[in-house]
C-alpha atoms as a PDB file:
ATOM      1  CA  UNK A   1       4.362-260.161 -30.722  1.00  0.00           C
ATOM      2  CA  UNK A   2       0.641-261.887 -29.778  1.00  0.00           C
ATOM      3  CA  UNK A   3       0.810-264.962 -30.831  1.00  0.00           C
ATOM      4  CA  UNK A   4      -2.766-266.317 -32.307  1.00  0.00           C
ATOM      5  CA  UNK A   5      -2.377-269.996 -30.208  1.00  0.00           C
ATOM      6  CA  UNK A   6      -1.543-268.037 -26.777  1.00  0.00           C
ATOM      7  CA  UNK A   7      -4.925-265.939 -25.793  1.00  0.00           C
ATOM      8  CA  UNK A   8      -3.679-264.600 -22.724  1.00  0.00           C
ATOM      9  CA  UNK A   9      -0.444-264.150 -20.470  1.00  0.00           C
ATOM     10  CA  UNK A  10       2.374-261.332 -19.369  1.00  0.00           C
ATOM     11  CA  UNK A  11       5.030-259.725 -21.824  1.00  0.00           C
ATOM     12  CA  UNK A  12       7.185-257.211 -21.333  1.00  0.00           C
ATOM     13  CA  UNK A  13       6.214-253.704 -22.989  1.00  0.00           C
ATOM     14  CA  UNK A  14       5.624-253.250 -26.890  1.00  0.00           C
ATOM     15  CA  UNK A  15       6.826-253.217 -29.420  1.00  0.00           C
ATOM     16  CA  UNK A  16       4.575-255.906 -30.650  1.00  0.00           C
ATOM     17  CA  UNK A  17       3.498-256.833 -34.010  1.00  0.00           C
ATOM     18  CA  UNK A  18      -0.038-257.647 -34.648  1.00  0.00           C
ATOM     19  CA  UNK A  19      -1.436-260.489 -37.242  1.00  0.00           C
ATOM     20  CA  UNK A  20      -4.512-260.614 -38.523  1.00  0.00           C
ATOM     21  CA  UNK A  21      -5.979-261.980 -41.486  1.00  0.00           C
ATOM     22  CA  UNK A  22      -9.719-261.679 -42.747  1.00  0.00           C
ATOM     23  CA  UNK A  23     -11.899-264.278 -44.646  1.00  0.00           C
ATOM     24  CA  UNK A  24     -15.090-263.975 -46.621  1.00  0.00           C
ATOM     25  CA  UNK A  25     -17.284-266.133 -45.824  1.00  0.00           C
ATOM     26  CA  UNK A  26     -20.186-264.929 -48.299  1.00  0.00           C
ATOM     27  CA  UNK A  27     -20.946-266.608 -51.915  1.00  0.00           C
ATOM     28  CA  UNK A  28     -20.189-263.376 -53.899  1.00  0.00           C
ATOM     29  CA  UNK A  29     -16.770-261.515 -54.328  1.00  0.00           C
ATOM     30  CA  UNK A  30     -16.727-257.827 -52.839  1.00  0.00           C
ATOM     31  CA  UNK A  31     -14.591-255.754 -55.173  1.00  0.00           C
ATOM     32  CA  UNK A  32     -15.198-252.758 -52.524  1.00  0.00           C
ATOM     33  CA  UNK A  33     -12.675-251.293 -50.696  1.00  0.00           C
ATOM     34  CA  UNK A  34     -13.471-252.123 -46.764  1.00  0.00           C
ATOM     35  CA  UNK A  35     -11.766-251.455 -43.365  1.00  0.00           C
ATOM     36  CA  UNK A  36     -10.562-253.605 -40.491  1.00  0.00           C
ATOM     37  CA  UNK A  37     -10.574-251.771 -37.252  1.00  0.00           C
ATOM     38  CA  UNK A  38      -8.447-252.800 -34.018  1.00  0.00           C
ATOM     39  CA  UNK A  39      -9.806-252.064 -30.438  1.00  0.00           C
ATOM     40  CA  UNK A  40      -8.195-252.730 -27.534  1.00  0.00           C
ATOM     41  CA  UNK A  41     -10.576-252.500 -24.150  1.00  0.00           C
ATOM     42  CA  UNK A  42      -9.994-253.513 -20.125  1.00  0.00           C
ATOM     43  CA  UNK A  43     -13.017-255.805 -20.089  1.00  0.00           C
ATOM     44  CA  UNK A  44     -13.247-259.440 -21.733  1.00  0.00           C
ATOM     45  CA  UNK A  45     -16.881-257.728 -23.116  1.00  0.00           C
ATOM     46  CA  UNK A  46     -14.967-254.870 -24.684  1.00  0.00           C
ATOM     47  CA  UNK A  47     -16.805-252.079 -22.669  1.00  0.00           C
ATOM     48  CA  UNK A  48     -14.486-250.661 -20.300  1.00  0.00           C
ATOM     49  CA  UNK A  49     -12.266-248.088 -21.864  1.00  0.00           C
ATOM     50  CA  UNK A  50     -12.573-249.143 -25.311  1.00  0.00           C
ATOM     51  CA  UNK A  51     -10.204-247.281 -27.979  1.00  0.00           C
ATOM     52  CA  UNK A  52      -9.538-248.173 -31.553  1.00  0.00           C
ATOM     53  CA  UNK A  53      -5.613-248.523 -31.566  1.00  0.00           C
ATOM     54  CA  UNK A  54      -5.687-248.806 -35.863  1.00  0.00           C
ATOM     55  CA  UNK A  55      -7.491-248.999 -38.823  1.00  0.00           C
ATOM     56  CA  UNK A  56      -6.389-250.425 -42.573  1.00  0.00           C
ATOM     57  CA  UNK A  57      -8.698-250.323 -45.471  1.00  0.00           C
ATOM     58  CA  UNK A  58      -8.834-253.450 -47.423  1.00  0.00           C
ATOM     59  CA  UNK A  59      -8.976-253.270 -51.170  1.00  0.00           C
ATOM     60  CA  UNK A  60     -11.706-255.847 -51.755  1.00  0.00           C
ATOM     61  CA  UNK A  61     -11.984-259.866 -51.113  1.00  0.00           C
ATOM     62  CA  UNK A  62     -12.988-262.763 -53.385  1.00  0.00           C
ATOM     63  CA  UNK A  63     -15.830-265.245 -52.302  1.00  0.00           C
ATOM     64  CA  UNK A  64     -13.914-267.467 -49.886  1.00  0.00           C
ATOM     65  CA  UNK A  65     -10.931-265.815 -49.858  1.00  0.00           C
ATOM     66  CA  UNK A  66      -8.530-265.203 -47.142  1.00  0.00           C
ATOM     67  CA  UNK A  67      -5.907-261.918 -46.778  1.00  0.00           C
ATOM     68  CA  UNK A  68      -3.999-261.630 -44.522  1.00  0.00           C
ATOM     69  CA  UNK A  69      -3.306-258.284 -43.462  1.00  0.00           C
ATOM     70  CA  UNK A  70      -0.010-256.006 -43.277  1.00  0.00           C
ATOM     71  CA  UNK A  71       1.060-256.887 -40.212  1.00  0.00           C
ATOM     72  CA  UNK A  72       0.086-254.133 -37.198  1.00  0.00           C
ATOM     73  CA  UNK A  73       2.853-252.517 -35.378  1.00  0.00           C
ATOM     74  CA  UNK A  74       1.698-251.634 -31.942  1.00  0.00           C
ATOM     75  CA  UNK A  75       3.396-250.334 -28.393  1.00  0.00           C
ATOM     76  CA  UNK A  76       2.178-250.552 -24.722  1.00  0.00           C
ATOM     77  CA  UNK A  77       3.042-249.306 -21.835  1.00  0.00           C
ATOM     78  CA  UNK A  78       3.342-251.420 -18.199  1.00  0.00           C
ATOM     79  CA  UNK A  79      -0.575-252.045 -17.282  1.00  0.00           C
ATOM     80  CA  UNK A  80      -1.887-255.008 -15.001  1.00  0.00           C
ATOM     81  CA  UNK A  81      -5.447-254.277 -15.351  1.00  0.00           C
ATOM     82  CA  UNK A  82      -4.991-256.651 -18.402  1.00  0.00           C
ATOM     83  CA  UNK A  83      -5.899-255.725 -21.805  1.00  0.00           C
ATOM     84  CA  UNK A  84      -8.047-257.596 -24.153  1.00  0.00           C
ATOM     85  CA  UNK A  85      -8.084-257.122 -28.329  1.00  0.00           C
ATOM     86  CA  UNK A  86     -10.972-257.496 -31.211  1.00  0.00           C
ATOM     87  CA  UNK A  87     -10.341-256.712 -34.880  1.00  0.00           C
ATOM     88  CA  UNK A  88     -13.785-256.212 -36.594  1.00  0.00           C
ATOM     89  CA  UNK A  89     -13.905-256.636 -40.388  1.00  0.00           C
ATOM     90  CA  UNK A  90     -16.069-253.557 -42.463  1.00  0.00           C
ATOM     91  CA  UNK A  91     -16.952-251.298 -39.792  1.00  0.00           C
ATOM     92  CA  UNK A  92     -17.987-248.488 -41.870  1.00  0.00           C
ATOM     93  CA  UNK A  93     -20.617-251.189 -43.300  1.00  0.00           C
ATOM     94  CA  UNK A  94     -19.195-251.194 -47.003  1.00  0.00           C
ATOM     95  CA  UNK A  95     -20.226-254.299 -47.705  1.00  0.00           C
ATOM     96  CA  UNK A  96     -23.825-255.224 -48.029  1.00  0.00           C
ATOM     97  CA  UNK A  97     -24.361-258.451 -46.361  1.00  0.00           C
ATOM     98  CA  UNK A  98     -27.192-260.829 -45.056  1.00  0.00           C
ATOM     99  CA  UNK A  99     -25.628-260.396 -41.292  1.00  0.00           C
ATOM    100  CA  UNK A 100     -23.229-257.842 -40.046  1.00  0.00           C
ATOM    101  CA  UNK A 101     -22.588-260.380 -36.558  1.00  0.00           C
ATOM    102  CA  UNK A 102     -19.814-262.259 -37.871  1.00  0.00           C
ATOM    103  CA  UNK A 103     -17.694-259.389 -38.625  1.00  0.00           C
ATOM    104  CA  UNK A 104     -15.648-259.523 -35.758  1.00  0.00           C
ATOM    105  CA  UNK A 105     -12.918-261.975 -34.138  1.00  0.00           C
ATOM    106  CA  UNK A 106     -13.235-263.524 -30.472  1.00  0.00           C
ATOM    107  CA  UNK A 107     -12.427-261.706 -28.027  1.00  0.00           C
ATOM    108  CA  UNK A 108      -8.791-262.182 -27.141  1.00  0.00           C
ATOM    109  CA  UNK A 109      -6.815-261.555 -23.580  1.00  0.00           C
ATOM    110  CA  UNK A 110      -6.208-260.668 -21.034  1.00  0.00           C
ATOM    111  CA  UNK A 111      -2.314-259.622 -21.711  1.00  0.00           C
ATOM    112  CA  UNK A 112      -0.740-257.720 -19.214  1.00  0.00           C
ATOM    113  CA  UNK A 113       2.355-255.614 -20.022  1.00  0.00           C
ATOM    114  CA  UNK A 114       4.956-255.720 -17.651  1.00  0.00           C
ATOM    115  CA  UNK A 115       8.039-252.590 -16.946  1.00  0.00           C
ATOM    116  CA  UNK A 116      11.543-254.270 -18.784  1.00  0.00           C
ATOM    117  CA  UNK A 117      13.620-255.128 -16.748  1.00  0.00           C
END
């Protein structure tokens, strides 16, 4: 699969496995259920072609807690325009929060996926 350390390169098409774990970073638990959304786009700002490629729902985090998540299985077919990935954290706004701008991870890519041989 993506590996977190490597933020870009080639592979070879899916199936890949992605990894993603979410943190609170808040003072107070959040017993609410929540959901984690993965997007994958063809620009490094995440505008071109943008499509959510999965969704979990996350049954509530502790103040300062980590989860990590089941992981993601995911497929792709041969592309060179390069693809990058975001996973954003409560996107149906579950949570009530001081700031809604660190819900979502860096930006990561671009991966290209490349015919087996």
């Amino acid at each position: 699969g993506l590996k977190r350390a490597k933020v870009s390169g080639t592979y070879v098409e899916g199936p890949f496995t992605l990894k993603v774990a979410v943190r609170n970073l808040g003072k107070l638990s959040n017993p609410n259920n929540f959901k984690v959304k993965y997007t994958l786009a063809f620009s490094s700002d995440m505008k071109t072609s943008p499509r959510t490629i999965g969704e979990m729902t996350i049954n509530g985090i502790g103040s300062g807690q980590s989860k990590a998540l089941a992981e993601f299985p995911w497929s792709f077919v041969p592309d060179d325009r390069g693809a990058y990935f975001q996973v954003c954290a409560d996107t149906g706004e579950a949570i009530v929060e001081p700031s809604e701008t660190n819900n979502c991870s860096k930006v990561l890519g671009p991966y290209k996926f490349s015919a087996k041989p």
